[in-house]
PDB file of N, CA and C in Angstrom:
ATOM      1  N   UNK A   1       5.588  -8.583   2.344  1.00  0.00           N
ATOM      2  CA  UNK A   1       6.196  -7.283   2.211  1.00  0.00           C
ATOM      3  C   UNK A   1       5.118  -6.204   2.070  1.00  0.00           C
ATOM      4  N   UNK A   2       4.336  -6.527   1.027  1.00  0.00           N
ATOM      5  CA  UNK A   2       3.074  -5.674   1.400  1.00  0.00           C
ATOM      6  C   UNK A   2       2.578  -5.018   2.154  1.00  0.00           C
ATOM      7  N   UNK A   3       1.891  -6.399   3.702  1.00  0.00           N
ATOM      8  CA  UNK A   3       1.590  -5.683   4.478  1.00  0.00           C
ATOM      9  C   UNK A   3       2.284  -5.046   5.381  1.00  0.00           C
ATOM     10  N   UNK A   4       3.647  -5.266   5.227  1.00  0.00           N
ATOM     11  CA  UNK A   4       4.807  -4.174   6.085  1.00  0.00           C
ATOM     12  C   UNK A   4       4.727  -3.363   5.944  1.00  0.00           C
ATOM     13  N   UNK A   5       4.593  -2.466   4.482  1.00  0.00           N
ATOM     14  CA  UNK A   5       4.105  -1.557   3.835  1.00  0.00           C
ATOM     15  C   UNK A   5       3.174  -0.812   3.973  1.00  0.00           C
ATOM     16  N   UNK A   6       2.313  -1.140   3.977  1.00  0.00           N
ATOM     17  CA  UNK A   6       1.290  -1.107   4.106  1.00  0.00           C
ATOM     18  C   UNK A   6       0.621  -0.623   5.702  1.00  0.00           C
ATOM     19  N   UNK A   7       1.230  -1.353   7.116  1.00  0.00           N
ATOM     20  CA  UNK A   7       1.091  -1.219   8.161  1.00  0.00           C
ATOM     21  C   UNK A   7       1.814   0.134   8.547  1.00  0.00           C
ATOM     22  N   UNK A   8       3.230   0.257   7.997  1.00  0.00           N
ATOM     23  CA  UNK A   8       3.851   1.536   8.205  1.00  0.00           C
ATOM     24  C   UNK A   8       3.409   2.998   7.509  1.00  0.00           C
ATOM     25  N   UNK A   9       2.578   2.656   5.993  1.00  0.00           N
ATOM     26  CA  UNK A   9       2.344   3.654   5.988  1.00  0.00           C
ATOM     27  C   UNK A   9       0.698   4.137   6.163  1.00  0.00           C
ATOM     28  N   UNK A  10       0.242   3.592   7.041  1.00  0.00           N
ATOM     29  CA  UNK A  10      -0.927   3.659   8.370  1.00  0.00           C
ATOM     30  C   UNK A  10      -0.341   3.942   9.492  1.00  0.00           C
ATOM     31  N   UNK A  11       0.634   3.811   9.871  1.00  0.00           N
ATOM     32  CA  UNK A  11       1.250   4.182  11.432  1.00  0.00           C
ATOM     33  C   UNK A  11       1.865   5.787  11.075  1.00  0.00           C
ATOM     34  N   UNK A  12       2.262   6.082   9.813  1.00  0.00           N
ATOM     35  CA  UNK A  12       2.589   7.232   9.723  1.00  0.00           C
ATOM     36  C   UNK A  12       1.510   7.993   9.209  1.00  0.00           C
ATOM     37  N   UNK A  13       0.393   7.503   8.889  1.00  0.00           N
ATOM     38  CA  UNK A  13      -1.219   8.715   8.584  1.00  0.00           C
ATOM     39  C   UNK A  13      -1.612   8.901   9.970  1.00  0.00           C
ATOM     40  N   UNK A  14      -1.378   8.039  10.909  1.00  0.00           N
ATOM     41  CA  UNK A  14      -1.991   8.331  12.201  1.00  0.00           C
ATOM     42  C   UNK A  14      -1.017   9.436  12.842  1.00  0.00           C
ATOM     43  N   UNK A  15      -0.065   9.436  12.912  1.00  0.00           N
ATOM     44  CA  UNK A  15       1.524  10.259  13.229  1.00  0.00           C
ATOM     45  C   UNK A  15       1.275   9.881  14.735  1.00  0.00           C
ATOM     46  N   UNK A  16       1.156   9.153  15.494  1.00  0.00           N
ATOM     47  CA  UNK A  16       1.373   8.860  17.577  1.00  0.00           C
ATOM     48  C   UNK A  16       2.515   8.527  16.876  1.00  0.00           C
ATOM     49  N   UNK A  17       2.862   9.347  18.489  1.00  0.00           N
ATOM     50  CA  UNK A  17       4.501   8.700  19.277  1.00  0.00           C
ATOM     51  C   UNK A  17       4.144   7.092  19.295  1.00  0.00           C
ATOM     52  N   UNK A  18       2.993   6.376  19.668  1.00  0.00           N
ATOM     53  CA  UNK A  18       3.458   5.319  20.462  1.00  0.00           C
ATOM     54  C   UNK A  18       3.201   4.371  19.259  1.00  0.00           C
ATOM     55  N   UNK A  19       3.103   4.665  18.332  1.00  0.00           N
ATOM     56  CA  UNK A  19       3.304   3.964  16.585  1.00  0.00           C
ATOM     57  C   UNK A  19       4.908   4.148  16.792  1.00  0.00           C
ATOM     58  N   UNK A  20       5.787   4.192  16.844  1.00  0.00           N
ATOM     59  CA  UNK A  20       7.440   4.548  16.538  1.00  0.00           C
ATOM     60  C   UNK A  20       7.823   3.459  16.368  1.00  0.00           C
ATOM     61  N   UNK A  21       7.849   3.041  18.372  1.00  0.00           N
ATOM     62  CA  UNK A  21       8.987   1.396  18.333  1.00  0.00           C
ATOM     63  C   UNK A  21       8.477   0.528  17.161  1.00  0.00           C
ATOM     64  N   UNK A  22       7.082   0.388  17.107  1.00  0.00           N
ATOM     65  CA  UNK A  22       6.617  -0.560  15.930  1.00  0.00           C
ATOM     66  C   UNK A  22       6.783  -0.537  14.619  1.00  0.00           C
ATOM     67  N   UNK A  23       6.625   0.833  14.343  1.00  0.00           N
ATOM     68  CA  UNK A  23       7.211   1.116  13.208  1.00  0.00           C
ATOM     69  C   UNK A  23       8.560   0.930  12.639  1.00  0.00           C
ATOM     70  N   UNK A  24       9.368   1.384  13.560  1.00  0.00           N
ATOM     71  CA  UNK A  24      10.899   0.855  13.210  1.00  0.00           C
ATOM     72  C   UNK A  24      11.660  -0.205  13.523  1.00  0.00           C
ATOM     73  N   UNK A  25      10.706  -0.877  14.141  1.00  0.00           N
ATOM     74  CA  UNK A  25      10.956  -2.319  13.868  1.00  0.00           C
ATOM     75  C   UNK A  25      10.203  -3.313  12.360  1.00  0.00           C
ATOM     76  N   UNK A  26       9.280  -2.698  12.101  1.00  0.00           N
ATOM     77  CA  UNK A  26       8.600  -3.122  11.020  1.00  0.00           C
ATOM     78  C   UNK A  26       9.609  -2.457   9.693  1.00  0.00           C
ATOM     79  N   UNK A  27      10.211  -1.597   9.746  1.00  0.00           N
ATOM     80  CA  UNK A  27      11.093  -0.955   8.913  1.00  0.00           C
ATOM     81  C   UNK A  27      12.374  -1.614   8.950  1.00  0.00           C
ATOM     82  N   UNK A  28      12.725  -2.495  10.041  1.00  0.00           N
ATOM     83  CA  UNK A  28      14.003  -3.664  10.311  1.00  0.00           C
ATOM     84  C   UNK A  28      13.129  -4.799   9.833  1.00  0.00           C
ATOM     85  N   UNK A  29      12.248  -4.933   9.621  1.00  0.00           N
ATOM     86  CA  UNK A  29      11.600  -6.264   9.033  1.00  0.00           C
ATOM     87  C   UNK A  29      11.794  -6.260   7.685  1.00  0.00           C
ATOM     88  N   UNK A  30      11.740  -5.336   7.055  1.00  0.00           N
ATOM     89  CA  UNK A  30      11.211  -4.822   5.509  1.00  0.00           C
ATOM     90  C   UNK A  30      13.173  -5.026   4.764  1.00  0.00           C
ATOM     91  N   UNK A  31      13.331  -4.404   6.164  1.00  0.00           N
ATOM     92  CA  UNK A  31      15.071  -4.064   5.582  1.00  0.00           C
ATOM     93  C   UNK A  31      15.477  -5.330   5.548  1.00  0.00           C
ATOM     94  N   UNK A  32      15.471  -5.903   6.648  1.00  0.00           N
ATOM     95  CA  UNK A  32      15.961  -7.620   6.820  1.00  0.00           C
ATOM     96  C   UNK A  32      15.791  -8.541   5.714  1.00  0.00           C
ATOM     97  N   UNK A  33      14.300  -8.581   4.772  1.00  0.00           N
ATOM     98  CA  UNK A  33      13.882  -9.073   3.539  1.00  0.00           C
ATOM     99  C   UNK A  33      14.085  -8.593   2.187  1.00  0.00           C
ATOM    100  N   UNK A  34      14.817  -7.662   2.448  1.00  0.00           N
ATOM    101  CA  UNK A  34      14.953  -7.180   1.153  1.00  0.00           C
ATOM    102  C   UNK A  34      16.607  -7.091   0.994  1.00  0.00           C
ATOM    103  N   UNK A  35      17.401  -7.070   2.281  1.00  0.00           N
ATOM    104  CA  UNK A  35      18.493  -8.140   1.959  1.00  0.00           C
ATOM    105  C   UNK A  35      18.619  -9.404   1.921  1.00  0.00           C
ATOM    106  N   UNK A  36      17.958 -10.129   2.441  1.00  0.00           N
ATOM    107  CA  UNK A  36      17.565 -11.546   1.886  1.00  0.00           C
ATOM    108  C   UNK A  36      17.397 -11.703   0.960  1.00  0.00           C
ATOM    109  N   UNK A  37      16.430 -10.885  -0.057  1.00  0.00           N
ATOM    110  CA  UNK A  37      16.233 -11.191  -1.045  1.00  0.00           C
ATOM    111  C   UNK A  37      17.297 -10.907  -2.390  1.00  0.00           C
ATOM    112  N   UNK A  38      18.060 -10.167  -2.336  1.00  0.00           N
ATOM    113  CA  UNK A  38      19.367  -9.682  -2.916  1.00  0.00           C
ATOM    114  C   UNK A  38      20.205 -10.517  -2.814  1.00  0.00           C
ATOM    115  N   UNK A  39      20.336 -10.924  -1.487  1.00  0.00           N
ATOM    116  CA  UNK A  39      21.550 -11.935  -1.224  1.00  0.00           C
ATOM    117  C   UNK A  39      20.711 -13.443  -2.316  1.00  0.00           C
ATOM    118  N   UNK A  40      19.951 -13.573  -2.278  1.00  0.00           N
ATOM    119  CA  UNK A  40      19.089 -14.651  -3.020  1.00  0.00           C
ATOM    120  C   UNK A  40      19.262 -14.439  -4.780  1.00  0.00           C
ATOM    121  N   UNK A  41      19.211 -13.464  -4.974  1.00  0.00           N
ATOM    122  CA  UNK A  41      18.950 -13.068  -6.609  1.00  0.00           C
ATOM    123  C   UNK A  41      20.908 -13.111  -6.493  1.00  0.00           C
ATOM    124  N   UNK A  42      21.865 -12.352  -5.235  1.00  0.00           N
ATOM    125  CA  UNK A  42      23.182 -12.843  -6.010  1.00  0.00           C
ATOM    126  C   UNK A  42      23.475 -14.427  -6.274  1.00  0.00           C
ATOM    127  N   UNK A  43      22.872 -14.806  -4.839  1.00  0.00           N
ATOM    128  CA  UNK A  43      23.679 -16.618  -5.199  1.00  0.00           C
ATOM    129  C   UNK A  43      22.665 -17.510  -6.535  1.00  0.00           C
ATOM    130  N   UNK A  44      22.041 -16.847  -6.581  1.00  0.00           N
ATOM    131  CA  UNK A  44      21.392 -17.431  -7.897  1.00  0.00           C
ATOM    132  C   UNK A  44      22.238 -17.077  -9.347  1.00  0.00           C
ATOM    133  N   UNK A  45      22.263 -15.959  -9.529  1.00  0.00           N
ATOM    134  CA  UNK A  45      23.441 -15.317 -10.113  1.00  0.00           C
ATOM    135  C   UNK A  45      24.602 -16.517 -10.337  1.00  0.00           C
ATOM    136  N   UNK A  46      25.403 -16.802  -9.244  1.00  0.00           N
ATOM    137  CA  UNK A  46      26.373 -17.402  -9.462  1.00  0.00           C
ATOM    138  C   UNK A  46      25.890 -18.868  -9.563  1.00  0.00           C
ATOM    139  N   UNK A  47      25.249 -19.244  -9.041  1.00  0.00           N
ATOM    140  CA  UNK A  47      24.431 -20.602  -9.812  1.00  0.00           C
ATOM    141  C   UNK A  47      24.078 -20.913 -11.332  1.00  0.00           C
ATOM    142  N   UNK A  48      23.762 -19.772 -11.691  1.00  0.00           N
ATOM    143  CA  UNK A  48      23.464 -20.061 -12.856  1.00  0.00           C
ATOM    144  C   UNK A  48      24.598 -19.884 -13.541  1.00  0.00           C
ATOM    145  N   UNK A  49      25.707 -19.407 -12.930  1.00  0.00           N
ATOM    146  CA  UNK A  49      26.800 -19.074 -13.916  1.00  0.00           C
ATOM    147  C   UNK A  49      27.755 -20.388 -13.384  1.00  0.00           C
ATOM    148  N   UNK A  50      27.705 -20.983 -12.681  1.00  0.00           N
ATOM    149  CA  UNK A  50      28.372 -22.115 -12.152  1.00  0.00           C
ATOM    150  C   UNK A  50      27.467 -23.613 -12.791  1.00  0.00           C
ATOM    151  N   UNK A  51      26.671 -23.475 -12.817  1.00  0.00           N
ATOM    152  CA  UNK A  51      25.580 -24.614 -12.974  1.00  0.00           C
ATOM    153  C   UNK A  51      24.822 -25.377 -11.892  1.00  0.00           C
ATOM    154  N   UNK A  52      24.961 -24.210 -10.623  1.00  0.00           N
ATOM    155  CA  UNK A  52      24.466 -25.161  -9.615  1.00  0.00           C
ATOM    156  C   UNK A  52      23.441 -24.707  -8.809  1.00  0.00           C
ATOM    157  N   UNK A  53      22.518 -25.260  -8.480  1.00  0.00           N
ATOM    158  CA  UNK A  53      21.934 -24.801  -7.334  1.00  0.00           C
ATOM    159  C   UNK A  53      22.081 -25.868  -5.561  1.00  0.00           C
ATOM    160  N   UNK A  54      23.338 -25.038  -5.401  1.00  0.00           N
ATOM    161  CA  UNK A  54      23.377 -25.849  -3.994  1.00  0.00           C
ATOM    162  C   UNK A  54      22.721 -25.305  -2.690  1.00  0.00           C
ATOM    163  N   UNK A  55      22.891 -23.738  -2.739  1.00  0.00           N
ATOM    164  CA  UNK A  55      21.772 -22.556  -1.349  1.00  0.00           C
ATOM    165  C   UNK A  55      20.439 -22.965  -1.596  1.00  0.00           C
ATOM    166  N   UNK A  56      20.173 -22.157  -2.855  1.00  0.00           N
ATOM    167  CA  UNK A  56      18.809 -21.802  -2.722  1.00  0.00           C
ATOM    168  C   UNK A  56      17.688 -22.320  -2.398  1.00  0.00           C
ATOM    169  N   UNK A  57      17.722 -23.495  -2.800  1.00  0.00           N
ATOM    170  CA  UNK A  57      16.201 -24.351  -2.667  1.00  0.00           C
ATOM    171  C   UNK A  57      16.260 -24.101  -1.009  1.00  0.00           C
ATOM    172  N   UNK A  58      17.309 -24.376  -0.066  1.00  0.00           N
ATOM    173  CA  UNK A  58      17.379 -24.564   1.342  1.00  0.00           C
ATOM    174  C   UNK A  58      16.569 -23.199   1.349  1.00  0.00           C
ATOM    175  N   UNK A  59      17.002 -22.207   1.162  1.00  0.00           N
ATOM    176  CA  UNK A  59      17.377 -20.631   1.571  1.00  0.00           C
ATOM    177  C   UNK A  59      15.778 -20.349   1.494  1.00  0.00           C
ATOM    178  N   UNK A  60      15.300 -20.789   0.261  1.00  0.00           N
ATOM    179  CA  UNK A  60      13.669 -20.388  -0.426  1.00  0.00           C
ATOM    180  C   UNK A  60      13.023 -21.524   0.860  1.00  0.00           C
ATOM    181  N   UNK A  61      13.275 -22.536   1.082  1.00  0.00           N
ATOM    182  CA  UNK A  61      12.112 -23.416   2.326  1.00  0.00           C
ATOM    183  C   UNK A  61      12.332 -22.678   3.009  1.00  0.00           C
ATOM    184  N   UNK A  62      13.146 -22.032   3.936  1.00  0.00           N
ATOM    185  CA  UNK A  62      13.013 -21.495   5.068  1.00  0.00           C
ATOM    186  C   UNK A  62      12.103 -20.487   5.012  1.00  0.00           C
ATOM    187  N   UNK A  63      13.005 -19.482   4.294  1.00  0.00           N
ATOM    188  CA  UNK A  63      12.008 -18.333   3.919  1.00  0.00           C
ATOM    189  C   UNK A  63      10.171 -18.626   3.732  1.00  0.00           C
ATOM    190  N   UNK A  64       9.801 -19.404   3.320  1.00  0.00           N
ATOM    191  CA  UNK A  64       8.421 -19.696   2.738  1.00  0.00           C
ATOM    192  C   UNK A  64       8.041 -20.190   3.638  1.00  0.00           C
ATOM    193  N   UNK A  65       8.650 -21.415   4.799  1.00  0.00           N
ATOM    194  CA  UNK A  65       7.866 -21.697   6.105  1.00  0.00           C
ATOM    195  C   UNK A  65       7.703 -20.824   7.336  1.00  0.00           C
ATOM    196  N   UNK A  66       8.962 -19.746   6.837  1.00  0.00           N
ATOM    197  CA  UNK A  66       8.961 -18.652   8.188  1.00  0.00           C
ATOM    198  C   UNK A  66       7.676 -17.810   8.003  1.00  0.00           C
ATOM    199  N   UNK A  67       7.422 -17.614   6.802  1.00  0.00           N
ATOM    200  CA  UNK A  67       6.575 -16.173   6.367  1.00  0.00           C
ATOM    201  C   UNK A  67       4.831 -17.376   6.827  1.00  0.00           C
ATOM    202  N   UNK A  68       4.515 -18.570   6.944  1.00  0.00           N
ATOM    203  CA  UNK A  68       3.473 -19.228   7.287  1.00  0.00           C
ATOM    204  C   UNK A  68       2.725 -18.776   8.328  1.00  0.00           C
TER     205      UNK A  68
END
């Protein structure tokens, strides 16, 4: 997440047009993970209030081999 961050706000010190598409796709990257990660902190939520963890462990491998 960092360097998403990080990359966008370097594409916007430079201000080119041809920084955009990248940028707002890097801004659909950022967005994409940070509902992931919500959706993660709710079903945990109800895990812990259920006693279970049946998603997450799956949900967290993916996530952690995608970001490799």
């Amino acid at each position: 997440m960092a360097l998403i961050e990080r990359s966008i706000a370097q594409a916007l010190t430079r201000r080119r047009l041809d920084d955009r598409p990248v940028t707002q796709q890097l801004r659909g990257f950022a967005n994409a993970y940070q509902h992931a990660n919500a959706r993660l902190v709710d079903v945990a939520a109800v895990e812990r209030r259920n006693g279970k963890r049946a998603v997450r462990p799956n949900v967290e491998a993916y996530l952690s081999s995608a970001v490799r």
